[in-house]
Structure formats: C-alpha cells, structure tokens
N, C-alpha and C. Protein backbone atom coordinates (compact mmCIF):
# COMPACT_ATOMS: atom_id res chain seq x y z
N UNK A 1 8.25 -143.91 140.32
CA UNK A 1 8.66 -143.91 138.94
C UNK A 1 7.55 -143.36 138.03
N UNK A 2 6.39 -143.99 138.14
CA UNK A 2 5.55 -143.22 137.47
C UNK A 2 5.31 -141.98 137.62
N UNK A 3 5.61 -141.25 139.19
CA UNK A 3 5.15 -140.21 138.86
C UNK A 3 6.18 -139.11 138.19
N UNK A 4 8.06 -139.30 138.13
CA UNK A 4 8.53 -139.56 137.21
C UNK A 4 8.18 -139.05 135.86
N UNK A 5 7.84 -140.25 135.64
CA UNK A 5 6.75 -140.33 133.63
C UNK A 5 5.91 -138.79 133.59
N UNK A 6 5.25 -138.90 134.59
CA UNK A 6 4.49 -138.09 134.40
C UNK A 6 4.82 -136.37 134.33
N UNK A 7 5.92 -136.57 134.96
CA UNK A 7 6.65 -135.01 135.20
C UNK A 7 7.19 -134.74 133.75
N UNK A 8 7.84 -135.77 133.37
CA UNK A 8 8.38 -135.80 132.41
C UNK A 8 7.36 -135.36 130.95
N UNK A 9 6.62 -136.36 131.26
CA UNK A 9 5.42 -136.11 130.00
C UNK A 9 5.12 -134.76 130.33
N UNK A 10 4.72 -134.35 131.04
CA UNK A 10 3.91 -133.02 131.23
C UNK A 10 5.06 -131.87 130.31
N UNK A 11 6.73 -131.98 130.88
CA UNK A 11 7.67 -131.40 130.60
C UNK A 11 7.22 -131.36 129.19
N UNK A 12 7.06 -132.22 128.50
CA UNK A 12 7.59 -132.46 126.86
C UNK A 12 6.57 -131.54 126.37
N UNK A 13 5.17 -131.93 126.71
CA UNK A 13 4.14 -131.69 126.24
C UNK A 13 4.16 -130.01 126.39
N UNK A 14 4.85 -129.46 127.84
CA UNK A 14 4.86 -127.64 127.41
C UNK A 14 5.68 -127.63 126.46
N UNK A 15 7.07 -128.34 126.77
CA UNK A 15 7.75 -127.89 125.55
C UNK A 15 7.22 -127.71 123.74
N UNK A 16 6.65 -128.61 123.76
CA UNK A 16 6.34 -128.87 122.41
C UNK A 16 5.02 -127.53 121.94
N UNK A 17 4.13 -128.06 123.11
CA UNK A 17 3.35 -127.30 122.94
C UNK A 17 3.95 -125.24 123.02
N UNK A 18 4.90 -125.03 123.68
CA UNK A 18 5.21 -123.50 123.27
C UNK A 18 6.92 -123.65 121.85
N UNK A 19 6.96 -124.48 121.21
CA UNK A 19 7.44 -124.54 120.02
C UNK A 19 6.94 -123.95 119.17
N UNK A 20 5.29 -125.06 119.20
CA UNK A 20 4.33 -124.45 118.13
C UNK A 20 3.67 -123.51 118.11
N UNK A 21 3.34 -122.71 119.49
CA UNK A 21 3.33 -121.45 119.68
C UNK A 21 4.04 -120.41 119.51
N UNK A 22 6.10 -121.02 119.44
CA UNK A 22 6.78 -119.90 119.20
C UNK A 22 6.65 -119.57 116.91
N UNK A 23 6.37 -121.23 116.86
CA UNK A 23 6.30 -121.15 115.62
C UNK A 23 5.44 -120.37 114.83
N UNK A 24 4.25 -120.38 115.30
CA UNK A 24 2.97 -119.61 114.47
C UNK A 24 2.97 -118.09 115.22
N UNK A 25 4.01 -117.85 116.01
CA UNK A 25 3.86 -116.26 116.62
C UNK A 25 4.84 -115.94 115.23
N UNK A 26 5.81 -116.60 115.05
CA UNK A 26 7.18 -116.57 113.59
C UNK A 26 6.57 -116.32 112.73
N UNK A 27 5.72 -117.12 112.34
CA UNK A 27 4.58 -116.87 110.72
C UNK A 27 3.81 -115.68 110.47
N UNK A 28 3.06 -115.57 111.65
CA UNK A 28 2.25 -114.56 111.94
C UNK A 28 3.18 -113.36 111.71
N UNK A 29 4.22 -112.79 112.31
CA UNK A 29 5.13 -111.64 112.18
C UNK A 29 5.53 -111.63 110.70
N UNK A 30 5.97 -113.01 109.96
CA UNK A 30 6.64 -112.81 109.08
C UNK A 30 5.69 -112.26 108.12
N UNK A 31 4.35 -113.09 107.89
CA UNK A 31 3.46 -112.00 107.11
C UNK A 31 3.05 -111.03 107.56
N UNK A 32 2.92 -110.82 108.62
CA UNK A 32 2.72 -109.18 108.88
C UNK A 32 3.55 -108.28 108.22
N UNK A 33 4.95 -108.76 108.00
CA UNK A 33 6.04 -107.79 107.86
C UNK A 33 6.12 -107.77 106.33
N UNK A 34 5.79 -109.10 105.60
CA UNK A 34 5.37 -108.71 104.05
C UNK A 34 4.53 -108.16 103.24
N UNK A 35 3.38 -107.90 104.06
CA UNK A 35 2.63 -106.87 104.23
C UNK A 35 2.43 -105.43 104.40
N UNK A 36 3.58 -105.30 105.10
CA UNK A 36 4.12 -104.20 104.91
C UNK A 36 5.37 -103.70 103.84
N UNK A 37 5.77 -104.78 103.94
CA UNK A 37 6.72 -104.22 102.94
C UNK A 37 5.73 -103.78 101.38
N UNK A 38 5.08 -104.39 101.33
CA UNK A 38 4.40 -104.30 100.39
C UNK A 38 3.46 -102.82 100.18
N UNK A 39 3.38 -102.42 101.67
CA UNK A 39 2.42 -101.27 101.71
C UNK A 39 3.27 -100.21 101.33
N UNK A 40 5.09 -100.33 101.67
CA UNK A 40 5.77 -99.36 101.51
C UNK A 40 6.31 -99.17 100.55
N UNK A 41 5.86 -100.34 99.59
CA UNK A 41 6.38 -100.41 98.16
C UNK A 41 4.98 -99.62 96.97
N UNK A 42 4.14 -100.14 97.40
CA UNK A 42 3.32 -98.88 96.74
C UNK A 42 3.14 -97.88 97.35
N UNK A 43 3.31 -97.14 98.52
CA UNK A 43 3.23 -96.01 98.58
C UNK A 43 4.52 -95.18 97.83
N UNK A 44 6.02 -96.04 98.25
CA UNK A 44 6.86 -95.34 97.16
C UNK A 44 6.58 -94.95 95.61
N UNK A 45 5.54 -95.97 94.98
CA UNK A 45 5.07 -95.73 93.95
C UNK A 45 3.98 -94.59 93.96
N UNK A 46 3.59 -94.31 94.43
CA UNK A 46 2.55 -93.21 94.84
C UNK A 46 3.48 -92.22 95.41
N UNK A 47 4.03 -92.07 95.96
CA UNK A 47 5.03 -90.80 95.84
C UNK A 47 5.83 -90.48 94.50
N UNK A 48 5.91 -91.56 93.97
CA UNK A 48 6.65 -90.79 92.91
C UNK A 48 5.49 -90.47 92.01
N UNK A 49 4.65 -91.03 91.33
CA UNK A 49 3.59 -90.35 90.82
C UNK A 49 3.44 -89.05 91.45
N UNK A 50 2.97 -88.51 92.85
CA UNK A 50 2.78 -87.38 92.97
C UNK A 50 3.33 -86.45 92.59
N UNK A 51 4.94 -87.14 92.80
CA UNK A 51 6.01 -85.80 92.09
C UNK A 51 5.83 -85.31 90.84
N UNK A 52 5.74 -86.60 90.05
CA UNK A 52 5.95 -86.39 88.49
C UNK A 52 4.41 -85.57 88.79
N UNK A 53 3.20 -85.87 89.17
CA UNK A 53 2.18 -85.25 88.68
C UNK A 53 2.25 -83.32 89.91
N UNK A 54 3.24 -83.33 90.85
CA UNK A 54 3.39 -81.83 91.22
C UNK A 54 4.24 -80.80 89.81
N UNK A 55 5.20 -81.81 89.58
CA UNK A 55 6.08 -80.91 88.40
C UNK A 55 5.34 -80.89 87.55
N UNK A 56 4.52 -81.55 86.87
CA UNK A 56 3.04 -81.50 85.82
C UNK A 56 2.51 -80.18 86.53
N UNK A 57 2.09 -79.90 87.78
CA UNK A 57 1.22 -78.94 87.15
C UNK A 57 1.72 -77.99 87.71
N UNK A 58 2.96 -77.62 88.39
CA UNK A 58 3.83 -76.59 88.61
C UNK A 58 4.92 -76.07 87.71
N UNK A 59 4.61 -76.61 86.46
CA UNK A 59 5.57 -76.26 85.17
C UNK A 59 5.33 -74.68 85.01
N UNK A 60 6.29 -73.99 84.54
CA UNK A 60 6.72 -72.89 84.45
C UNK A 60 5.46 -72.50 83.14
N UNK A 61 5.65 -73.21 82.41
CA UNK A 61 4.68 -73.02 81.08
C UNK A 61 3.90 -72.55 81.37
N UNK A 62 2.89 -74.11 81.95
CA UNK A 62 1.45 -74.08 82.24
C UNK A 62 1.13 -72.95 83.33
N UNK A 63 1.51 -72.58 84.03
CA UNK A 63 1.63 -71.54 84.84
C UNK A 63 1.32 -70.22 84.62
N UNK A 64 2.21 -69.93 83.13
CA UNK A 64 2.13 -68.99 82.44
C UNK A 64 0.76 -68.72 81.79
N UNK A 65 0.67 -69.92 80.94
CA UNK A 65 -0.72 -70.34 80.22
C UNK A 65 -2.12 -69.97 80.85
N UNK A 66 -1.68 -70.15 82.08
CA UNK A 66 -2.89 -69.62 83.02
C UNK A 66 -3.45 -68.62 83.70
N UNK A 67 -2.11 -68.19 83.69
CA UNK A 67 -2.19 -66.75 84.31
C UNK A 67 -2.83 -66.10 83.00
N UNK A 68 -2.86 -65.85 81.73
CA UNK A 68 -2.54 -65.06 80.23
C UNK A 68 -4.08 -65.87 80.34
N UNK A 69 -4.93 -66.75 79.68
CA UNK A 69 -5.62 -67.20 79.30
C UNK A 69 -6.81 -66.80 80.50
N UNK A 70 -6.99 -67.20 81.70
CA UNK A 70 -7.91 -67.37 82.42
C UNK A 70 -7.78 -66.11 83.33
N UNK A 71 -6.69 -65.74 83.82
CA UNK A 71 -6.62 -64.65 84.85
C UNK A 71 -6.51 -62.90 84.06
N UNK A 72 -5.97 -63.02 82.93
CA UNK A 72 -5.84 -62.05 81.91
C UNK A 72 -4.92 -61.07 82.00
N UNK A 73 -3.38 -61.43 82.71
CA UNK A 73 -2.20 -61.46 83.03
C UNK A 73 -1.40 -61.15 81.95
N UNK A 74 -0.50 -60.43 82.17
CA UNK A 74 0.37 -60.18 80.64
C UNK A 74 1.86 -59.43 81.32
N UNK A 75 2.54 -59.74 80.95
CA UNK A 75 4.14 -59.05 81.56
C UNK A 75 4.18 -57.73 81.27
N UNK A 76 4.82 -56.79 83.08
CA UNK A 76 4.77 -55.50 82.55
C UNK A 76 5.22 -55.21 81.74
N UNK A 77 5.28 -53.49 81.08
CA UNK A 77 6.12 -53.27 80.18
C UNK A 77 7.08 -52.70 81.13
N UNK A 78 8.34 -51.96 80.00
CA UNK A 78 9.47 -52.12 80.85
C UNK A 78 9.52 -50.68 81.70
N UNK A 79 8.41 -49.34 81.46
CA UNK A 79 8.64 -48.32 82.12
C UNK A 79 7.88 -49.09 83.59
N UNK A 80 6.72 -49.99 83.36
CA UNK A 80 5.68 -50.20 84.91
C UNK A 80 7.12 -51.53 85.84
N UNK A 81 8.17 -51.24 85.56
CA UNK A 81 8.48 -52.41 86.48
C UNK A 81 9.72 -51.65 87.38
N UNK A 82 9.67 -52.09 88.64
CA UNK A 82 10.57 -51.76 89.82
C UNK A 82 11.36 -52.75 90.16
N UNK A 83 12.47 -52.44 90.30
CA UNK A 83 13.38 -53.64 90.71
C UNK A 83 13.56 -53.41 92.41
N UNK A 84 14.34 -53.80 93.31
CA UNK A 84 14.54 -53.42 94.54
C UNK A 84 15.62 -52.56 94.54
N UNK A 85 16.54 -52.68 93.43
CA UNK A 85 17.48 -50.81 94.20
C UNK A 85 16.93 -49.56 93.81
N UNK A 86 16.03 -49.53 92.48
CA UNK A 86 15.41 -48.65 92.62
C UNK A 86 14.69 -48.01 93.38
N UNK A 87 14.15 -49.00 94.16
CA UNK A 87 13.31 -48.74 94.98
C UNK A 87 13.36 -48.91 96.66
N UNK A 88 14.92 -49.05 96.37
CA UNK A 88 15.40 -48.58 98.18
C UNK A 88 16.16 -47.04 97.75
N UNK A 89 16.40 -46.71 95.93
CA UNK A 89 17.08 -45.31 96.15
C UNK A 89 15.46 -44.24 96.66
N UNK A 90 14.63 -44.58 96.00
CA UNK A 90 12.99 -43.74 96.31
C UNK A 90 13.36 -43.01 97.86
C-alpha cells in the first residue's frame, strides 16, 4: 500500500509540476507575441511616415525646383524637342 502512495504521489507531483511548466511556457509565448505585435505596429507607423516623407520629396514641384535652381535646367523650346514619331519618320 505504501508503495501505492508513493506511485501515486510521485504521479501528482509530475503532473502538477508540468502544469506549471505548461503554464509559464503560455506566459512566456503570450508576451513574446505582444511584443511583437507591438513591433509590427510601429513599424506600420514607420512605413507610413516613409511614404508620406517619399511623396515629400518626389513631388513633381520640388523636382522641378531643383532641377531650375541647382542643376540650371530649363524646358526645351519648342523647335529643340523630338517626340518619337518624328523620330522613327528620320
């Protein structure tokens, strides 16, 4: 009989003991995974910043502005310009 008890005890004691192991493996994942969520929530924020700041400096304007100001760019006139049928009749 006692030895019994003892099978028994031993039984309980894994059991219990891989409960609290399945428990804190549970915790452990669950913040891992809020953690991430979190990482993917500011990087979405950081993607969209990038956008707004690509269309910032790929604006048609500023573009212009730069070419004319710094590069010293100016639109042909209308005899220096070729279109492509003209220039598949050549």
């Amino acid at each position: 009989m006692a030895r019994l008890n003892l099978i028994l005890l031993f039984i309980v004691v894994a059991c219990a003991l891989s409960a609290v192991s399945a428990n804190h493996r549970a915790r452990k994942l669950f913040t891992e995974l809020e953690g991430e969520q979190k990482r993917m929530r500011d990087l979405e924020v950081e993607w969209g910043q990038l956008q707004l700041e690509q269309s910032t400096w790929a604006a048609h304007v500023r573009v212009e502005k730069i070419a004319r100001e710094r590069l010293g760019m100016h639109p042909p006139a209308a005899g220096q310009m070729i279109s492509a049928e003209s220039a598949a009749r050549k």
